[in-house]
Structures are given as C-alpha cells and as structure tokens.
C-alpha atoms as a PDB file:
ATOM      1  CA  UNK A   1       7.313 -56.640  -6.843  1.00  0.00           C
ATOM      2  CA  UNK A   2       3.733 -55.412  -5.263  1.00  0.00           C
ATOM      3  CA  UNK A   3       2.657 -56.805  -2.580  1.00  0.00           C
ATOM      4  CA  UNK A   4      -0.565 -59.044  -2.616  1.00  0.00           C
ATOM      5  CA  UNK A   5      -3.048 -57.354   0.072  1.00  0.00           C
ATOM      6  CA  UNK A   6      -3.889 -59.487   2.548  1.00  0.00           C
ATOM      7  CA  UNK A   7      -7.763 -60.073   2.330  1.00  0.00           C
ATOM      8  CA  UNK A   8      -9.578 -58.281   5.337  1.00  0.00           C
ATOM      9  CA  UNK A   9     -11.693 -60.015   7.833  1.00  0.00           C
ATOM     10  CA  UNK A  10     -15.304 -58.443   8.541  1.00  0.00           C
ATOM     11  CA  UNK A  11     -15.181 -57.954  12.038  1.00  0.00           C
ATOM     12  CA  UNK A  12     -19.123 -59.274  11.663  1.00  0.00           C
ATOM     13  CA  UNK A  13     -18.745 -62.042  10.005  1.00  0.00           C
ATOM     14  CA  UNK A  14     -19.553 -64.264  13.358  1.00  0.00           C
ATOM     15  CA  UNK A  15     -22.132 -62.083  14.735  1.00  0.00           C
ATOM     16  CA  UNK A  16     -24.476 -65.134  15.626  1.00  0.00           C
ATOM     17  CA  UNK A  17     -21.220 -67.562  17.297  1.00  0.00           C
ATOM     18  CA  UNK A  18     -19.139 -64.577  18.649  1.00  0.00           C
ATOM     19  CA  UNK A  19     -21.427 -61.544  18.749  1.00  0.00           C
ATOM     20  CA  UNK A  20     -22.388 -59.303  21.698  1.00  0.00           C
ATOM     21  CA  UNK A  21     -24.514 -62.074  23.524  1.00  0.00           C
ATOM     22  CA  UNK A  22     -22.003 -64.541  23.282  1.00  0.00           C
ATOM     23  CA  UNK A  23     -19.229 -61.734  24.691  1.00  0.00           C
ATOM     24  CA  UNK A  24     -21.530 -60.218  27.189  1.00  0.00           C
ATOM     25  CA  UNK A  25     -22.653 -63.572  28.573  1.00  0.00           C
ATOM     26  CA  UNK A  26     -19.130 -64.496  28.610  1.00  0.00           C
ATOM     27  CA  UNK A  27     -18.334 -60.972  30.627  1.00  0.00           C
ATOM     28  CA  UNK A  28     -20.947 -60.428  32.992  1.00  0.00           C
ATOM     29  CA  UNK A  29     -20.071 -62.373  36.081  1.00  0.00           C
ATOM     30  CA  UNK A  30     -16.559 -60.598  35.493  1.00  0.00           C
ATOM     31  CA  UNK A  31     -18.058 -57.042  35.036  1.00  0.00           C
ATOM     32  CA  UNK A  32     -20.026 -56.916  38.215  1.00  0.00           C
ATOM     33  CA  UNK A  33     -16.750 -57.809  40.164  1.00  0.00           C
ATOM     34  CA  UNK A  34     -14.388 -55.534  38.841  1.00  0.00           C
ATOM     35  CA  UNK A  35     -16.612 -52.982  38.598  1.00  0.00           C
ATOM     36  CA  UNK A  36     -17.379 -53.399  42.751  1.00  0.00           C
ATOM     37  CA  UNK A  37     -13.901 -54.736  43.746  1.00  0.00           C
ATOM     38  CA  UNK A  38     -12.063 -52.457  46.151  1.00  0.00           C
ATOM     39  CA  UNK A  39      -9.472 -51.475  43.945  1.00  0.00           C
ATOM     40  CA  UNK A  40     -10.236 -47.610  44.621  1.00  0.00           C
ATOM     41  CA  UNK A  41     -11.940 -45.921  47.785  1.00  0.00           C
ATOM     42  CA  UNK A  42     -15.089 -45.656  47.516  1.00  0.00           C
ATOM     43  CA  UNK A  43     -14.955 -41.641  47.177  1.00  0.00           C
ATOM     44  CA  UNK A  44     -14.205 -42.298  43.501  1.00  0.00           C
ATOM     45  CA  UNK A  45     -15.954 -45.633  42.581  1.00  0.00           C
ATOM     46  CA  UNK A  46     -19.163 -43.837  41.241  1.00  0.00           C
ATOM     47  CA  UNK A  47     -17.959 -41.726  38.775  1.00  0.00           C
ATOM     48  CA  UNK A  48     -14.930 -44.683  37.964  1.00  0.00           C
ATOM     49  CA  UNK A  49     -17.500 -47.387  37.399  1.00  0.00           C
ATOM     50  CA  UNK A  50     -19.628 -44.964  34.682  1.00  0.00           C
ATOM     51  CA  UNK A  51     -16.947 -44.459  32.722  1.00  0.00           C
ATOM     52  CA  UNK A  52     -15.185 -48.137  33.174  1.00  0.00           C
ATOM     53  CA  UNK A  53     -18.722 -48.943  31.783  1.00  0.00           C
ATOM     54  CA  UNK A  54     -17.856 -47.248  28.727  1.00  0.00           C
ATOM     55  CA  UNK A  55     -13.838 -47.600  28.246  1.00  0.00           C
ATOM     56  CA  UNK A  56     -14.277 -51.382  27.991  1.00  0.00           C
ATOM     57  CA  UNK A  57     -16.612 -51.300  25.067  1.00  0.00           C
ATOM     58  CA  UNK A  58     -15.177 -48.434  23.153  1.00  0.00           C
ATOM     59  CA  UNK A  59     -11.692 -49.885  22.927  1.00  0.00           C
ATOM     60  CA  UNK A  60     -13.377 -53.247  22.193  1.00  0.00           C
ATOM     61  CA  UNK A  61     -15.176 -51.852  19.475  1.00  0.00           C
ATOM     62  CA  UNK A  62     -11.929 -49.855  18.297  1.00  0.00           C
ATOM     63  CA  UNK A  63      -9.362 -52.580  18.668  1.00  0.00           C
ATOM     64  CA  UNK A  64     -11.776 -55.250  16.864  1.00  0.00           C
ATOM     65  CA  UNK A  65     -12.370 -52.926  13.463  1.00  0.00           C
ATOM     66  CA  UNK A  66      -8.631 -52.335  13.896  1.00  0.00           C
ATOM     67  CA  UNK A  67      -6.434 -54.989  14.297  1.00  0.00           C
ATOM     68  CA  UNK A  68      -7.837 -57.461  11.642  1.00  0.00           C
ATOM     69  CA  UNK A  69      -4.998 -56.507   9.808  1.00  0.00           C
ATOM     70  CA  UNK A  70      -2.026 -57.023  12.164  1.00  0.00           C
ATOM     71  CA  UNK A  71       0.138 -60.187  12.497  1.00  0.00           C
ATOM     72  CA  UNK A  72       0.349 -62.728  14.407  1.00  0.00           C
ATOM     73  CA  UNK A  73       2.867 -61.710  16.150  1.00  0.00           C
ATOM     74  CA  UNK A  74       1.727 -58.044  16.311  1.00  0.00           C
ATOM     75  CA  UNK A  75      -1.447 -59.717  18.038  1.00  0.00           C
ATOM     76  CA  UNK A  76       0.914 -61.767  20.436  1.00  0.00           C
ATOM     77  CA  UNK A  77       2.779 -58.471  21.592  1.00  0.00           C
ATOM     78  CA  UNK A  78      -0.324 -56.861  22.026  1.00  0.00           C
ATOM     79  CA  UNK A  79      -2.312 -59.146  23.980  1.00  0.00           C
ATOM     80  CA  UNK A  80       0.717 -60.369  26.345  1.00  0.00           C
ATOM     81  CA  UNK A  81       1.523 -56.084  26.773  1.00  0.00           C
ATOM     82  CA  UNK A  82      -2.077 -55.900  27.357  1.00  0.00           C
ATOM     83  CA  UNK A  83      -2.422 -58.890  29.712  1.00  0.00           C
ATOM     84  CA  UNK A  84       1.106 -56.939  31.447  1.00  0.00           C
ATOM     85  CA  UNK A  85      -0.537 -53.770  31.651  1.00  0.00           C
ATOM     86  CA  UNK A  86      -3.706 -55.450  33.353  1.00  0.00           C
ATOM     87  CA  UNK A  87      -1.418 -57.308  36.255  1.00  0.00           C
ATOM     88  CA  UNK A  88       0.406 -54.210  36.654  1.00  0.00           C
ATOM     89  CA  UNK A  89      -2.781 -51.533  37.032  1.00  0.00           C
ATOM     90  CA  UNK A  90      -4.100 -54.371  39.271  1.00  0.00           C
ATOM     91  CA  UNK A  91      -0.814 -54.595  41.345  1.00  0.00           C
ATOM     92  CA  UNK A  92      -0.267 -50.760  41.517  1.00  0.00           C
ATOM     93  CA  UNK A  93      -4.434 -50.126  42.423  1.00  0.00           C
ATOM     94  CA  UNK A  94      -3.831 -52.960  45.326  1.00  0.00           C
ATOM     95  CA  UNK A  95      -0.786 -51.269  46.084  1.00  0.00           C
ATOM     96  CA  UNK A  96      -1.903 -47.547  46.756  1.00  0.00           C
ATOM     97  CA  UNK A  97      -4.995 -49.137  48.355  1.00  0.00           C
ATOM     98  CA  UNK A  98      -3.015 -51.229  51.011  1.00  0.00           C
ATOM     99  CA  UNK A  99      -0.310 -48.358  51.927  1.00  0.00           C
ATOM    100  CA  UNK A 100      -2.374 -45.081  51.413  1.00  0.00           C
ATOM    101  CA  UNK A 101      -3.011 -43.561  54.530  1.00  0.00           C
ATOM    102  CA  UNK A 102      -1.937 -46.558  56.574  1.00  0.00           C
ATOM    103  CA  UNK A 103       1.997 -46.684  56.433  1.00  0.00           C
ATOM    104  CA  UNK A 104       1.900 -43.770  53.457  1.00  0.00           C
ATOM    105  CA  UNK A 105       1.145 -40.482  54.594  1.00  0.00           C
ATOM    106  CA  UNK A 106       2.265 -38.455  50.865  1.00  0.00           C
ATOM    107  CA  UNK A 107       1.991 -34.636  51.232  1.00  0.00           C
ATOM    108  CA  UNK A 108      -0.394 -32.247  49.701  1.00  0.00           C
ATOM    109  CA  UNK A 109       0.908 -32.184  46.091  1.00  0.00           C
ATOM    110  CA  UNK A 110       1.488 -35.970  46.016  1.00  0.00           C
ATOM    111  CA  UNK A 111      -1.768 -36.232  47.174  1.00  0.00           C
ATOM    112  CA  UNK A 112      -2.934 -34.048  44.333  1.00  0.00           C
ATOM    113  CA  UNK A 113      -1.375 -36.326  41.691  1.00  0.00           C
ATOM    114  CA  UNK A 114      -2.836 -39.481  43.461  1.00  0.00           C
ATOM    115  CA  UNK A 115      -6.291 -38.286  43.399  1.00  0.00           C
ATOM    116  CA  UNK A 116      -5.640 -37.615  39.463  1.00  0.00           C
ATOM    117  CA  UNK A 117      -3.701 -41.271  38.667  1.00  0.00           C
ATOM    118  CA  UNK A 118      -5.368 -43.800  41.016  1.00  0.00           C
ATOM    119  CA  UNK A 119      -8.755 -43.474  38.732  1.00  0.00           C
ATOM    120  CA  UNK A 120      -7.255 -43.308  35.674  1.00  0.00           C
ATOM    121  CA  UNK A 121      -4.917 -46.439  36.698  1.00  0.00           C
ATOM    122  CA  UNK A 122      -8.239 -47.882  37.561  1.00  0.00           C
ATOM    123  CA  UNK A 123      -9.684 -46.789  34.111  1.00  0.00           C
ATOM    124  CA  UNK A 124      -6.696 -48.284  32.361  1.00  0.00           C
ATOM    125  CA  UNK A 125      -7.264 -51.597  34.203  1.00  0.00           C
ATOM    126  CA  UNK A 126     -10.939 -51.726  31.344  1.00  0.00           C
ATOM    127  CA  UNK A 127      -8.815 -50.432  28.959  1.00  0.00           C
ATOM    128  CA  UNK A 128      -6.248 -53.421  29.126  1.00  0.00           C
ATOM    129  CA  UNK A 129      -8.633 -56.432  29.867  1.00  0.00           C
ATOM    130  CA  UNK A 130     -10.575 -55.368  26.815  1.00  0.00           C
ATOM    131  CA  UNK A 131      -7.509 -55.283  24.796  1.00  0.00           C
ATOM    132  CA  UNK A 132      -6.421 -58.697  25.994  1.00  0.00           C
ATOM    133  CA  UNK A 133      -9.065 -60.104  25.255  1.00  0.00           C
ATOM    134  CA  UNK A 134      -9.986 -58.474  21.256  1.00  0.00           C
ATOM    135  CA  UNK A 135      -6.628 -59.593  20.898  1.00  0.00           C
ATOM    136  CA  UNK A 136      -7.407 -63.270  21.888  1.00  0.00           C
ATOM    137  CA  UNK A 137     -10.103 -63.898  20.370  1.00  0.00           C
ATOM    138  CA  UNK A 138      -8.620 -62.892  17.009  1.00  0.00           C
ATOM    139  CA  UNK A 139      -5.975 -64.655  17.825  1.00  0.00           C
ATOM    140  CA  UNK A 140      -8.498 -67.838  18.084  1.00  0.00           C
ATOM    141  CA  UNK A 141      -9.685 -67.061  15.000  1.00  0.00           C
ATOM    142  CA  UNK A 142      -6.769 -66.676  13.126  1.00  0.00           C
ATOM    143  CA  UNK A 143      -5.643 -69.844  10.833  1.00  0.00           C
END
C-alpha cells in the first residue's frame, strides 16, 4: 500500500505574522549580546562576529525550507540536540575563557588546535541557537 504524501508547508506562507521583521525584532536585543559577549578574546571577535553574522541566517534559511517535512518527534530531537549543543558551546567557550592562560598554560601544538576550535566552537554556538529556534517555531506551528 503507497503511502499518502504528506502535504508540504510553504515555508512563506506567514510572511506578514512570522516573517523577517517579526524574527529580527524578536532577535535583535539577543544579537547585539552574543555577538559582544566575552565568550572569545578579543584577538578573534572581529573576524568571529562577521561570519556569526552570517551562520545564523544561512542555517535559518536552510533548516526552515528543510525540515517542513520532518516529524514531530524528528523536530523534538532536533531542537532539544540543538538547545544541548548551544549550553554546551556556551559552557566549553566560558570554559577555555576562564582557565586559558590563567591556571592552563597548553603547549605550542595545543595551542595551535585552540586557536583553530575556540572560533569555530564560537561559530557553532549561531549555528545551534538558530537551529533551536527554526525548530521551535515549527514546532508552534505544527497541529
């Protein structure tokens, strides 16, 4: 027996209650924070905040076109991994910014790798709030 296809939602069909000035107007006193919080020195905050300008949108834009057409429960696990990956990119920035060069001293090759990971954990921290929260609000809108 085929199975019926489950109608797709147009990812614009709320453009006037839910569109971009609705979700940037919900965002912006958020945006300005993260962007400036001292999760990361400030050797790497310029060139972390222009592309954490971009991340959050793309996978926005990416996740809402995509996941119309998972489940429920496909949108649960993905906005509670989401919301998991957030707290632990927040924990592990806060982390490497309290014990770096105070009571951590790594060497020159764990250095190396830190200088890599710390902005792209930072980067990942966008990355994760905007899938939490395409996730929710499909979520909301689901019946």
């Amino acid at each position: 027996m085929a199975r019926k296809a489950k109608p797709r939602r147009d990812p614009l069909a709320g453009w006037k209650t839910f569109g971009l000035p609705a979700f940037a107007s919900a965002l912006a006193p958020w945006q300005e924070k993260l962007t400036q919080a001292a999760l990361i020195p400030e050797y790497y905050q310029p060139q972390a905040n222009a592309l954490a300008s971009l991340i959050g949108p793309l996978v926005c834009f990416c996740l809402w076109l995509t996941c119309d057409r998972l489940s429920r429960r496909a949108l649960i696990r993905l906005c509670l991994g989401a919301l998991a990956l957030l707290a632990a990119g927040l924990a592990g920035c806060l982390a490497l910014l309290a014990t770096l060069d105070v009571t951590w001293f790594p060497g020159e090759t764990a250095l190396a790798i830190i200088q890599v990971a710390w902005p792209l954990l930072y980067l990942g921290l966008f990355a994760a709030l905007a899938a939490a929260i395409v996730s929710g609000l499909l979520l909301g809108g689901q019946d």
